[in-house]
PDB file of N, CA and C in Angstrom:
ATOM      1  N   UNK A   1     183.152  43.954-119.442  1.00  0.00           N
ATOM      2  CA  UNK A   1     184.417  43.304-119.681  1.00  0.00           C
ATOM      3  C   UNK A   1     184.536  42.824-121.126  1.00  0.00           C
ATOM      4  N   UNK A   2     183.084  42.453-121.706  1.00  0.00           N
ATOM      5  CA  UNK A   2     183.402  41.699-123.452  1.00  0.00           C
ATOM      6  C   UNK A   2     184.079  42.967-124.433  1.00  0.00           C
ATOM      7  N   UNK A   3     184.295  44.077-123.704  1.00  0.00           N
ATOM      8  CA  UNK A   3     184.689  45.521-124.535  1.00  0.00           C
ATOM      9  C   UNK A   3     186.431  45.192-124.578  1.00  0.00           C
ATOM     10  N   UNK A   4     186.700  45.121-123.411  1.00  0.00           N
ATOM     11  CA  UNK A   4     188.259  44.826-122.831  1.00  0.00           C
ATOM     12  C   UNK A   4     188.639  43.848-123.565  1.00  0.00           C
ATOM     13  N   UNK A   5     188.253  42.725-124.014  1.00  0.00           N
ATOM     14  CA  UNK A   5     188.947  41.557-124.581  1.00  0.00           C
ATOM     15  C   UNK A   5     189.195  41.815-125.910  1.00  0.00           C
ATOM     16  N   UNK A   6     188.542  42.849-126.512  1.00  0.00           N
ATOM     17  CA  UNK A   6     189.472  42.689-128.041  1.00  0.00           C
ATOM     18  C   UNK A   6     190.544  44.189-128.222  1.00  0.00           C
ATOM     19  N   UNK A   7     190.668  44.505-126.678  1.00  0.00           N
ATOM     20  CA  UNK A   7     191.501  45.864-126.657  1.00  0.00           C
ATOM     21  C   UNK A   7     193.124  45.397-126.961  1.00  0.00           C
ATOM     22  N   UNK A   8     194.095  45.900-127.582  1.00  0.00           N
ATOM     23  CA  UNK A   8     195.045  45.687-127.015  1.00  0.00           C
ATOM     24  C   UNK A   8     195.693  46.780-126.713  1.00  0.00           C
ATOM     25  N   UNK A   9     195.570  47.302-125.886  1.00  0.00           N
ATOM     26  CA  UNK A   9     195.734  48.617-125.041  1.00  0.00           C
ATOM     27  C   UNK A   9     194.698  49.523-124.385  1.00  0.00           C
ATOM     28  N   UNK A  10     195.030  49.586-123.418  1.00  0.00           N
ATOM     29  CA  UNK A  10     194.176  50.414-121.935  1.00  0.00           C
ATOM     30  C   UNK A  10     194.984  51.283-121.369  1.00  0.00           C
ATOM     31  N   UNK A  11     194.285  52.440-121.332  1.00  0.00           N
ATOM     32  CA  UNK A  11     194.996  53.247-120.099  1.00  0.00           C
ATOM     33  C   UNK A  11     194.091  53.407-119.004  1.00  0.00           C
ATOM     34  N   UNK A  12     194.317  53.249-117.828  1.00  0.00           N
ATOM     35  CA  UNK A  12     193.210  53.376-116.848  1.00  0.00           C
ATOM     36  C   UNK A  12     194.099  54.214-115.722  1.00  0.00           C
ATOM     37  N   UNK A  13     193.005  55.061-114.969  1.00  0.00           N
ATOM     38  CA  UNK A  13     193.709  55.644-114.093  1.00  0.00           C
ATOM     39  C   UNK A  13     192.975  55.255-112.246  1.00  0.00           C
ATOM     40  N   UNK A  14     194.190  54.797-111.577  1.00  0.00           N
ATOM     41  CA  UNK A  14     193.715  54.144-110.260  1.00  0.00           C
ATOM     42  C   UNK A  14     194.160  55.062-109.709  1.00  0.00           C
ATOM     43  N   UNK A  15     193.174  54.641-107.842  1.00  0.00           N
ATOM     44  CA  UNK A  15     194.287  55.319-106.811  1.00  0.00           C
ATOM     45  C   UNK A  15     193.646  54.624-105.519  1.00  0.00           C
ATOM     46  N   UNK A  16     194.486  54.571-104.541  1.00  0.00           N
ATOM     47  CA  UNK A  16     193.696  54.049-103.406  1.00  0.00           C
ATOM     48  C   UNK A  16     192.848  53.778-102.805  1.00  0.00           C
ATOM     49  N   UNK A  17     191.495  53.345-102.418  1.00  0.00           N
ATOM     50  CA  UNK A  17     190.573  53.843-101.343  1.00  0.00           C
ATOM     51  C   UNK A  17     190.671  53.316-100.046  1.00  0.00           C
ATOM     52  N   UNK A  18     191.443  52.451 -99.586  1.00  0.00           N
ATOM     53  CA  UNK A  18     191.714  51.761 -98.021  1.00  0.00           C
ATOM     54  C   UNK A  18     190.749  50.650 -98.868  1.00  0.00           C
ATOM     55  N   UNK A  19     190.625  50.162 -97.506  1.00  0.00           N
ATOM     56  CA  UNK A  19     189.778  48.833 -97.817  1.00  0.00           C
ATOM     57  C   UNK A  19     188.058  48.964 -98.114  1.00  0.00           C
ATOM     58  N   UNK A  20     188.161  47.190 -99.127  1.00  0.00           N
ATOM     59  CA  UNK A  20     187.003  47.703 -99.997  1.00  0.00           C
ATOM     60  C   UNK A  20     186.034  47.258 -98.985  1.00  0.00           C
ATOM     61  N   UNK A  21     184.712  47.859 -99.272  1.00  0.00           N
ATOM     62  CA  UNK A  21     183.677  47.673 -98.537  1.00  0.00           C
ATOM     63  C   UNK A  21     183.328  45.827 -98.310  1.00  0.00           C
ATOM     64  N   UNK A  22     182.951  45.249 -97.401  1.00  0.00           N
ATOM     65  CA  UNK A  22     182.424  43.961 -97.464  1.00  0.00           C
ATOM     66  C   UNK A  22     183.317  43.292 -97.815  1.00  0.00           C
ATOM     67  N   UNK A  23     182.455  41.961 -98.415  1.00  0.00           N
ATOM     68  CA  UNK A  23     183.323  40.820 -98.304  1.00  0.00           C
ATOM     69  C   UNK A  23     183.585  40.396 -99.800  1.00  0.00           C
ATOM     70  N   UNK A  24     183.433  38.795 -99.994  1.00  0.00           N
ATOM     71  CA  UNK A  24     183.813  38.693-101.804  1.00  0.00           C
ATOM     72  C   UNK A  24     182.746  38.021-101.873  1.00  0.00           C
ATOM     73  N   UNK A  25     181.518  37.879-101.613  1.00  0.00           N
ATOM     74  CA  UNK A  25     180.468  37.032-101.627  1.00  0.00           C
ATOM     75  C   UNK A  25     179.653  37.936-102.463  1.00  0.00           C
ATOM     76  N   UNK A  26     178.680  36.790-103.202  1.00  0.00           N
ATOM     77  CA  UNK A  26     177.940  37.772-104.254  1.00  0.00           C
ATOM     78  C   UNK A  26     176.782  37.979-103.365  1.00  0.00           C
ATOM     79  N   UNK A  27     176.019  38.444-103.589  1.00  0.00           N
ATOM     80  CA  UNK A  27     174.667  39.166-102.713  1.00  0.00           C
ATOM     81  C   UNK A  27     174.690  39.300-101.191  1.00  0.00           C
ATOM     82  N   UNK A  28     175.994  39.420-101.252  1.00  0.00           N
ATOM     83  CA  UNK A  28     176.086  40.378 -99.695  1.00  0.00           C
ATOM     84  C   UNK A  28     176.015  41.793 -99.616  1.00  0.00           C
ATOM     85  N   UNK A  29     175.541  41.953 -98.319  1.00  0.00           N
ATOM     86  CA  UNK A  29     175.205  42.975 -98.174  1.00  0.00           C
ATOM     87  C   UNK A  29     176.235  44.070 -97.446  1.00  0.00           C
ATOM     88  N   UNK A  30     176.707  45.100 -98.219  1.00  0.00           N
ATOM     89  CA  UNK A  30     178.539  45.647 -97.904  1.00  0.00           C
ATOM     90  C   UNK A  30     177.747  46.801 -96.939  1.00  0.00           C
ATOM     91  N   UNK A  31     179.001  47.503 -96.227  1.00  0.00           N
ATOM     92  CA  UNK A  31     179.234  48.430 -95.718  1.00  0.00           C
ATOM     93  C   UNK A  31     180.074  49.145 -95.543  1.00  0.00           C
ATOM     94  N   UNK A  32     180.124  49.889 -95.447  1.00  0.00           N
ATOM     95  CA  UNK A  32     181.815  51.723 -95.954  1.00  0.00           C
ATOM     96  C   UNK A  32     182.389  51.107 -94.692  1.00  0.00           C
ATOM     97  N   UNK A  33     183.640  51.004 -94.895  1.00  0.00           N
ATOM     98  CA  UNK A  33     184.571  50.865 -93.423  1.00  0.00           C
ATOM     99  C   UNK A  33     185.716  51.660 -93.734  1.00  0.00           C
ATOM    100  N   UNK A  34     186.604  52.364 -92.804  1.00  0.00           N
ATOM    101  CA  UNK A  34     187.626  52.824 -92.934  1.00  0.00           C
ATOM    102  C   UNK A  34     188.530  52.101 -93.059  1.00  0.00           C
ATOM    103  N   UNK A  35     189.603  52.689 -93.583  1.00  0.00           N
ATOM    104  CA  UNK A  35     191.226  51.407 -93.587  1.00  0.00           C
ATOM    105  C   UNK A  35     191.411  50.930 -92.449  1.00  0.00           C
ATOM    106  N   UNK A  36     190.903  51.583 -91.049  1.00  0.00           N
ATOM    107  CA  UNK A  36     190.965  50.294 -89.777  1.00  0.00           C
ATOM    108  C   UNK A  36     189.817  49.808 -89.529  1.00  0.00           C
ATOM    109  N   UNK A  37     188.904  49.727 -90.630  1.00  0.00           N
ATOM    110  CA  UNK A  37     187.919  48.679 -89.876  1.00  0.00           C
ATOM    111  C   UNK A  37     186.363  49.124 -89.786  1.00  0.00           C
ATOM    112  N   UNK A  38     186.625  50.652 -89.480  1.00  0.00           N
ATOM    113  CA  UNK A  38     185.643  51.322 -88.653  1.00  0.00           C
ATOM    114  C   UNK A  38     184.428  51.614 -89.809  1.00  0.00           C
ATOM    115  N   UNK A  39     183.207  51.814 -89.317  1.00  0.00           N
ATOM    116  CA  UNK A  39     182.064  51.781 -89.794  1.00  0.00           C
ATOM    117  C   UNK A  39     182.017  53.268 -90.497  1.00  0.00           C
ATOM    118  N   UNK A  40     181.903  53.712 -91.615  1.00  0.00           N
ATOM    119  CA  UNK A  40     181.781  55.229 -92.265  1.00  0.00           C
ATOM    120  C   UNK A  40     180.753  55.190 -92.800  1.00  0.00           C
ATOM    121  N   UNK A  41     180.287  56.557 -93.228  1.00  0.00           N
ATOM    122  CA  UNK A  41     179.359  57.361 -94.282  1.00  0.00           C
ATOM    123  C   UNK A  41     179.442  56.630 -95.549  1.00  0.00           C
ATOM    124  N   UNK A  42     178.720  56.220 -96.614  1.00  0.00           N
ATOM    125  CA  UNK A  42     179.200  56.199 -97.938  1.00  0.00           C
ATOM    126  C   UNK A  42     179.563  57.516 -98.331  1.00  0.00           C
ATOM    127  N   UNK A  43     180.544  57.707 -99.144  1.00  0.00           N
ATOM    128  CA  UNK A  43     180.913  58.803-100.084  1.00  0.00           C
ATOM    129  C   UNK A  43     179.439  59.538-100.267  1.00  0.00           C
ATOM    130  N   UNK A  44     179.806  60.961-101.159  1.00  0.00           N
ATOM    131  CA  UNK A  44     178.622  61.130-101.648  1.00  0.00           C
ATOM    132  C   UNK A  44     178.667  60.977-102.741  1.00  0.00           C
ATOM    133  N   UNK A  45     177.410  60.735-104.126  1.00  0.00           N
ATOM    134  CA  UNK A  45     177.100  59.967-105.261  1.00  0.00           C
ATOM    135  C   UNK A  45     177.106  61.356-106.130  1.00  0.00           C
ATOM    136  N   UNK A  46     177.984  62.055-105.993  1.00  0.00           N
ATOM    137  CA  UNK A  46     177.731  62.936-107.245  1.00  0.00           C
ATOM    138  C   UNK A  46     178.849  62.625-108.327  1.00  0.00           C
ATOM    139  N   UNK A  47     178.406  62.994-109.455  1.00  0.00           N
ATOM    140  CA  UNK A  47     179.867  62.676-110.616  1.00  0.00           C
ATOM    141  C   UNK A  47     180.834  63.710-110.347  1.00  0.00           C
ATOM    142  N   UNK A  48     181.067  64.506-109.779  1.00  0.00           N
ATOM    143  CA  UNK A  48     182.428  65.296-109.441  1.00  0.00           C
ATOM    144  C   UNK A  48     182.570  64.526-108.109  1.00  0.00           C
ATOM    145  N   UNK A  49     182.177  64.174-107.266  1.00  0.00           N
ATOM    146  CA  UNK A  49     183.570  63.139-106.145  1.00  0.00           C
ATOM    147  C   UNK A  49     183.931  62.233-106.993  1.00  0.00           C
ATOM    148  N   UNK A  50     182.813  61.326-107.743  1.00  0.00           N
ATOM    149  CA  UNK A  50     183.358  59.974-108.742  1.00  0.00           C
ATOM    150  C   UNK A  50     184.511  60.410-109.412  1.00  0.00           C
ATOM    151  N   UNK A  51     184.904  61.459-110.245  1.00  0.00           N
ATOM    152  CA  UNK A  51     186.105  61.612-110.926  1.00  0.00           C
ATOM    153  C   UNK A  51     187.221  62.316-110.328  1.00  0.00           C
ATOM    154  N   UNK A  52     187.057  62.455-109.095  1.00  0.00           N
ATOM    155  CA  UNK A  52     188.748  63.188-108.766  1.00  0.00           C
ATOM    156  C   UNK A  52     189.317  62.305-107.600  1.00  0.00           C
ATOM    157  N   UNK A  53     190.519  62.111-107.232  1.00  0.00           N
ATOM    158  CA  UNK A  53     190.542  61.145-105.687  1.00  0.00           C
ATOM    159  C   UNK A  53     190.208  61.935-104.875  1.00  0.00           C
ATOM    160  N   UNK A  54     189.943  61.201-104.106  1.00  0.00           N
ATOM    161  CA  UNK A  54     190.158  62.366-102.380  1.00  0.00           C
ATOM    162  C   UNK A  54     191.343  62.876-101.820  1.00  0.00           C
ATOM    163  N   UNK A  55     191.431  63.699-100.798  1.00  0.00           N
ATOM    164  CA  UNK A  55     192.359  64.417-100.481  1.00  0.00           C
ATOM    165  C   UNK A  55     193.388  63.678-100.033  1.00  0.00           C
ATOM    166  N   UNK A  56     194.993  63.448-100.299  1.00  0.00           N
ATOM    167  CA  UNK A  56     196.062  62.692 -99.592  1.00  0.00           C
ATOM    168  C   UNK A  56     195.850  61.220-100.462  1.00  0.00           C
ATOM    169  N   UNK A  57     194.849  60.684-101.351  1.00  0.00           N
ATOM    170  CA  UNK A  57     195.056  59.409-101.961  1.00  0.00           C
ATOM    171  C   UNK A  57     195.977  59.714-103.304  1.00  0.00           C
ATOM    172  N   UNK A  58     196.934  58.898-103.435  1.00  0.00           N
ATOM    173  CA  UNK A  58     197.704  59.139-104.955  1.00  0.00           C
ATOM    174  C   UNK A  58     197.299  58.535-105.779  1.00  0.00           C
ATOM    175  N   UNK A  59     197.114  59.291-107.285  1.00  0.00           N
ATOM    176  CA  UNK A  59     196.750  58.753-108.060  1.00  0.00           C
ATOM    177  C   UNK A  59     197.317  58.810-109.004  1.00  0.00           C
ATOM    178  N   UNK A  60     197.253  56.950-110.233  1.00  0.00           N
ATOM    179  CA  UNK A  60     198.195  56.785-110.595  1.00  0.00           C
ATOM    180  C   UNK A  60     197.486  56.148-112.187  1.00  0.00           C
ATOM    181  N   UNK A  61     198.405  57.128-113.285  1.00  0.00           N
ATOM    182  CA  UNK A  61     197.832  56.468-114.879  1.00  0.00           C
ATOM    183  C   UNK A  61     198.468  55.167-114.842  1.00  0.00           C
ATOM    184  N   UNK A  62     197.990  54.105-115.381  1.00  0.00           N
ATOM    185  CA  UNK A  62     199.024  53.488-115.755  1.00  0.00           C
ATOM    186  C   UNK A  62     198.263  52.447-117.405  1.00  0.00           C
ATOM    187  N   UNK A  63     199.348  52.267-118.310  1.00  0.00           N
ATOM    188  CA  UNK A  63     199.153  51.682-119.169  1.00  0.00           C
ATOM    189  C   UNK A  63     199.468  50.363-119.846  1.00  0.00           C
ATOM    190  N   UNK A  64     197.982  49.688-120.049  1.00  0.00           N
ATOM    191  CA  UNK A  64     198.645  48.613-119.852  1.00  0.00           C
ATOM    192  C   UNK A  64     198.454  48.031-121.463  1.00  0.00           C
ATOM    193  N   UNK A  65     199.071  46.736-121.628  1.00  0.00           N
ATOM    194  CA  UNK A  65     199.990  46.598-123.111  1.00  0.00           C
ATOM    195  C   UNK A  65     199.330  45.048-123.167  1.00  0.00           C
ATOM    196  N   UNK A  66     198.769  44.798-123.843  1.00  0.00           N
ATOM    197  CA  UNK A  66     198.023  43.218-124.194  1.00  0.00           C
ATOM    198  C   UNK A  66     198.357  42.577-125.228  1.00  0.00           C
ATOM    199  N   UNK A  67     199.372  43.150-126.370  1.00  0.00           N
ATOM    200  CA  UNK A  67     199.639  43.004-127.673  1.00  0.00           C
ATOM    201  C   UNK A  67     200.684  41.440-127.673  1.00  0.00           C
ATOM    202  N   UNK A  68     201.104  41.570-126.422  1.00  0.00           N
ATOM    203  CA  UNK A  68     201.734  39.808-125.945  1.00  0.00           C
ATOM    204  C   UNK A  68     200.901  38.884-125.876  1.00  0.00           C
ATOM    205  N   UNK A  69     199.930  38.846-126.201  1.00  0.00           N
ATOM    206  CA  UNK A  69     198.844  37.886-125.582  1.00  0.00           C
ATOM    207  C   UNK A  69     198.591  37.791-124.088  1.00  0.00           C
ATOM    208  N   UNK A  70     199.192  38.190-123.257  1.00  0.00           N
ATOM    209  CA  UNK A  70     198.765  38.746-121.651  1.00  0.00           C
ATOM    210  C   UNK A  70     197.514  38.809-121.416  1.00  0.00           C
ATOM    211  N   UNK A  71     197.055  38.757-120.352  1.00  0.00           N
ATOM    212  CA  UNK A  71     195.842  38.730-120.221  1.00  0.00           C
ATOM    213  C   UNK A  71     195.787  40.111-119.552  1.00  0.00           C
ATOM    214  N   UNK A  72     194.416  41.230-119.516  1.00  0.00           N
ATOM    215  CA  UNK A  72     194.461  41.652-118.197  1.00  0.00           C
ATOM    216  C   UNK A  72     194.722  41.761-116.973  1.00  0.00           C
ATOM    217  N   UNK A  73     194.255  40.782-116.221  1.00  0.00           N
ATOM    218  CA  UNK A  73     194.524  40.594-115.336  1.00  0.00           C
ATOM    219  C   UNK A  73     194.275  41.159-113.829  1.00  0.00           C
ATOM    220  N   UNK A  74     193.321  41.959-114.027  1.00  0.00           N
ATOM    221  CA  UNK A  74     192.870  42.710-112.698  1.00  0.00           C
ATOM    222  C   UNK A  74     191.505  41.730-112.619  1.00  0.00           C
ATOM    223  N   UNK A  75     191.603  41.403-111.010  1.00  0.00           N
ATOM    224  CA  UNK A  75     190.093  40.998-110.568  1.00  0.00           C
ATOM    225  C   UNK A  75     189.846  41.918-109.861  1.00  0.00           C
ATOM    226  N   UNK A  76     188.862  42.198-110.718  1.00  0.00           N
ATOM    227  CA  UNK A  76     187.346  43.354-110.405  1.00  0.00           C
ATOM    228  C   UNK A  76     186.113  43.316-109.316  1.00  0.00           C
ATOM    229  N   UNK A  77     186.005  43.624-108.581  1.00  0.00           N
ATOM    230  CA  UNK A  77     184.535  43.910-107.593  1.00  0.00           C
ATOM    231  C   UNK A  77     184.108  45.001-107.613  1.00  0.00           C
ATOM    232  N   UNK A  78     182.595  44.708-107.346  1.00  0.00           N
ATOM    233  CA  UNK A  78     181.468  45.928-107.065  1.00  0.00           C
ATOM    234  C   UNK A  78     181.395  46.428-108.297  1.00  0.00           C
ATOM    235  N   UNK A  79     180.353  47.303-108.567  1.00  0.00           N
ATOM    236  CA  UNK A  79     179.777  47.800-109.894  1.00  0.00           C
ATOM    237  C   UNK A  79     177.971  48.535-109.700  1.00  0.00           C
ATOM    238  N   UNK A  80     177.386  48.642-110.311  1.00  0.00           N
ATOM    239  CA  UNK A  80     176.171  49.556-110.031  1.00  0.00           C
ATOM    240  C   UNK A  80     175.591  48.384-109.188  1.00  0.00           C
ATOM    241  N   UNK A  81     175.220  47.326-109.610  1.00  0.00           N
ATOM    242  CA  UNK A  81     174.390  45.817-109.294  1.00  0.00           C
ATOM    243  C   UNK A  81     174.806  46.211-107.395  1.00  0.00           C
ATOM    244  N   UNK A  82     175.707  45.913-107.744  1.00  0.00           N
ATOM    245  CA  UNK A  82     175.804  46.147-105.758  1.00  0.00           C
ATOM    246  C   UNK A  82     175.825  47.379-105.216  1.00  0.00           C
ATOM    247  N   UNK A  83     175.455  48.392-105.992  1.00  0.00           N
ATOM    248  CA  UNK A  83     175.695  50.045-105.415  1.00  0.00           C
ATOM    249  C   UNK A  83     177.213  50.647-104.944  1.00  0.00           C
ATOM    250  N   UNK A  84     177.986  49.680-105.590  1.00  0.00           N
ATOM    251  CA  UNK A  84     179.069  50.215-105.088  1.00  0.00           C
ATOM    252  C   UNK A  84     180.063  50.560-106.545  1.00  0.00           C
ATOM    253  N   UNK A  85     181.408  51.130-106.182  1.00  0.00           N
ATOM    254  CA  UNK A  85     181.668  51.752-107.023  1.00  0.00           C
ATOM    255  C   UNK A  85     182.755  50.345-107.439  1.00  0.00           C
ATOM    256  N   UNK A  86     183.716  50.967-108.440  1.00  0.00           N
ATOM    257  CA  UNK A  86     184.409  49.437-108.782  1.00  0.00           C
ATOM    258  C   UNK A  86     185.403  49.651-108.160  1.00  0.00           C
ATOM    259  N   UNK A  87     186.225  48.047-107.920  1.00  0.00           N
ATOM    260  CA  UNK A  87     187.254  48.221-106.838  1.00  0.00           C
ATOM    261  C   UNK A  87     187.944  47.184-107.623  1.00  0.00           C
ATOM    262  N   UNK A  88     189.272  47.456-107.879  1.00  0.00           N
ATOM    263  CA  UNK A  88     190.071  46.237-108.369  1.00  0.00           C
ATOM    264  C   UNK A  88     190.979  45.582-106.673  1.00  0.00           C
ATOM    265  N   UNK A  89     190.575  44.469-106.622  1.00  0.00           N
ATOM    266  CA  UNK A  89     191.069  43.425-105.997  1.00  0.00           C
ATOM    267  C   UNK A  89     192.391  42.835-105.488  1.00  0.00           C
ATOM    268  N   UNK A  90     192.793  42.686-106.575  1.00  0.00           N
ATOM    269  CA  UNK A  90     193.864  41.828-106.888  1.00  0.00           C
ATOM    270  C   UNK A  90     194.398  41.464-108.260  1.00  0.00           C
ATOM    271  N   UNK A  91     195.523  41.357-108.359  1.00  0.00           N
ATOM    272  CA  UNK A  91     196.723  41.336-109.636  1.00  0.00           C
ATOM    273  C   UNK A  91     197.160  40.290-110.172  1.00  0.00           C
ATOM    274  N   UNK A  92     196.923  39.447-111.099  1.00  0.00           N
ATOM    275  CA  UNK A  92     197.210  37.864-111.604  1.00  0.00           C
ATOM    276  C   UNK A  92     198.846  38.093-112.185  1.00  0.00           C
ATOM    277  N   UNK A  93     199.665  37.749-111.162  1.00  0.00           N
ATOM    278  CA  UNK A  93     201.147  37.434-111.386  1.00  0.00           C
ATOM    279  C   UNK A  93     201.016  37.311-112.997  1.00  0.00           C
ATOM    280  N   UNK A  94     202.153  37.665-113.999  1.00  0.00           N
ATOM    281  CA  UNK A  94     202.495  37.530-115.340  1.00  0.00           C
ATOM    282  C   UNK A  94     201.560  38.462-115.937  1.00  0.00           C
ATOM    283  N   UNK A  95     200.499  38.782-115.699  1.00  0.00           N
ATOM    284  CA  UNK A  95     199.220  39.432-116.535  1.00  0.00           C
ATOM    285  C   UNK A  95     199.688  41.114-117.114  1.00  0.00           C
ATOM    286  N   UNK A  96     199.266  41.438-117.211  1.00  0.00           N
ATOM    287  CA  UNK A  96     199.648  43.001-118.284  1.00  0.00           C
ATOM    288  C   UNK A  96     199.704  44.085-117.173  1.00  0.00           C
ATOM    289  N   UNK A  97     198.538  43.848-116.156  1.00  0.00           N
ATOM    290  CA  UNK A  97     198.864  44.381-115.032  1.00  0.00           C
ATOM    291  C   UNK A  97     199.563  44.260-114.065  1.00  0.00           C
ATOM    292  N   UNK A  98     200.055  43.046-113.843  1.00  0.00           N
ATOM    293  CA  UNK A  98     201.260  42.817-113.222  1.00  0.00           C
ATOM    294  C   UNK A  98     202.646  43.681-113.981  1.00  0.00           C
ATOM    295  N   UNK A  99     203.127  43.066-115.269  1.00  0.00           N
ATOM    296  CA  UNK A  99     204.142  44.202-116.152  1.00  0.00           C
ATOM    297  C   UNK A  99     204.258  45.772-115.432  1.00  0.00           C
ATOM    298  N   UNK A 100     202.708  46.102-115.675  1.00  0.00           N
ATOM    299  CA  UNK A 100     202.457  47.394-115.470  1.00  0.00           C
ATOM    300  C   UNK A 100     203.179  48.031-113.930  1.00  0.00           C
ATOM    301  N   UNK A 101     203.217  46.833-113.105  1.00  0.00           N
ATOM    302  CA  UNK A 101     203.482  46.612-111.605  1.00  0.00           C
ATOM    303  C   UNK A 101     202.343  47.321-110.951  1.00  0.00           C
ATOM    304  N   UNK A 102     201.423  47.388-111.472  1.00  0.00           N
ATOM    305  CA  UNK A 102     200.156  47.528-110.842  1.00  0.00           C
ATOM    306  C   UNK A 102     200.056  46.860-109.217  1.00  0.00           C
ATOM    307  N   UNK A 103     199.858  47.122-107.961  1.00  0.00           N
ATOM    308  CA  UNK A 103     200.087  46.569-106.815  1.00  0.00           C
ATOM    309  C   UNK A 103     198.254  46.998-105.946  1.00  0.00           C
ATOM    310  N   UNK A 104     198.075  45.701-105.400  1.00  0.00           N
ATOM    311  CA  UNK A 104     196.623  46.110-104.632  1.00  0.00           C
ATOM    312  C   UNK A 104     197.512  45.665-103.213  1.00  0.00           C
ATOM    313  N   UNK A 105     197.046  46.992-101.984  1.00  0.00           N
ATOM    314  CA  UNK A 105     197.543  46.724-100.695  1.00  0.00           C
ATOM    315  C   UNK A 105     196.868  45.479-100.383  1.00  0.00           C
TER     316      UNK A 105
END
């Protein structure tokens, strides 16, 4: 994240995954669930699934503009530390990603 703070401009490209694994607690221990709930496979760990979505998820560039003094504004989970991949959270009303209308289900 200390890379992001002297950016003023990002393009990042999102797209769905249903719901994120686990909970918001730090050293818990997550598990793959489907968007209803249900217990799944992890993905598999190769760098070609990591860069394309999966089949039927939309995916979406979007660019975001910090040159207002805005903040980012995406809260971030998961990362290598927890074996999981990154998952943005949630959207801080006013923030650059909000502008962007960036939306987490």
């Amino acid at each position: 994240m200390q890379v992001l703070k002297g950016c003023k401009q990002l393009a990042i490209t999102v797209c769905s995954m249903g719901r994120i694994p686990g909970g918001y607690i730090t050293n818990h221990v997550y598990s793959w669930v489907d968007p209803e709930g249900r217990s799944v496979s992890p993905p598999p760990d190769s760098h070609e699934a990591n860069q394309r979505p999966r089949q039927g998820m939309e995916e979406r560039m979007c660019n975001l503009n910090m040159d207002d003094g805005r903040s980012l504004g995406l809260m971030i989970r998961g990362g290598a530390e927890y074996g999981l991949g990154i998952y943005i959270t949630g959207v801080d009303p006013g923030s650059a990603a909000d502008a962007c209308a960036l939306k987490v289900p």
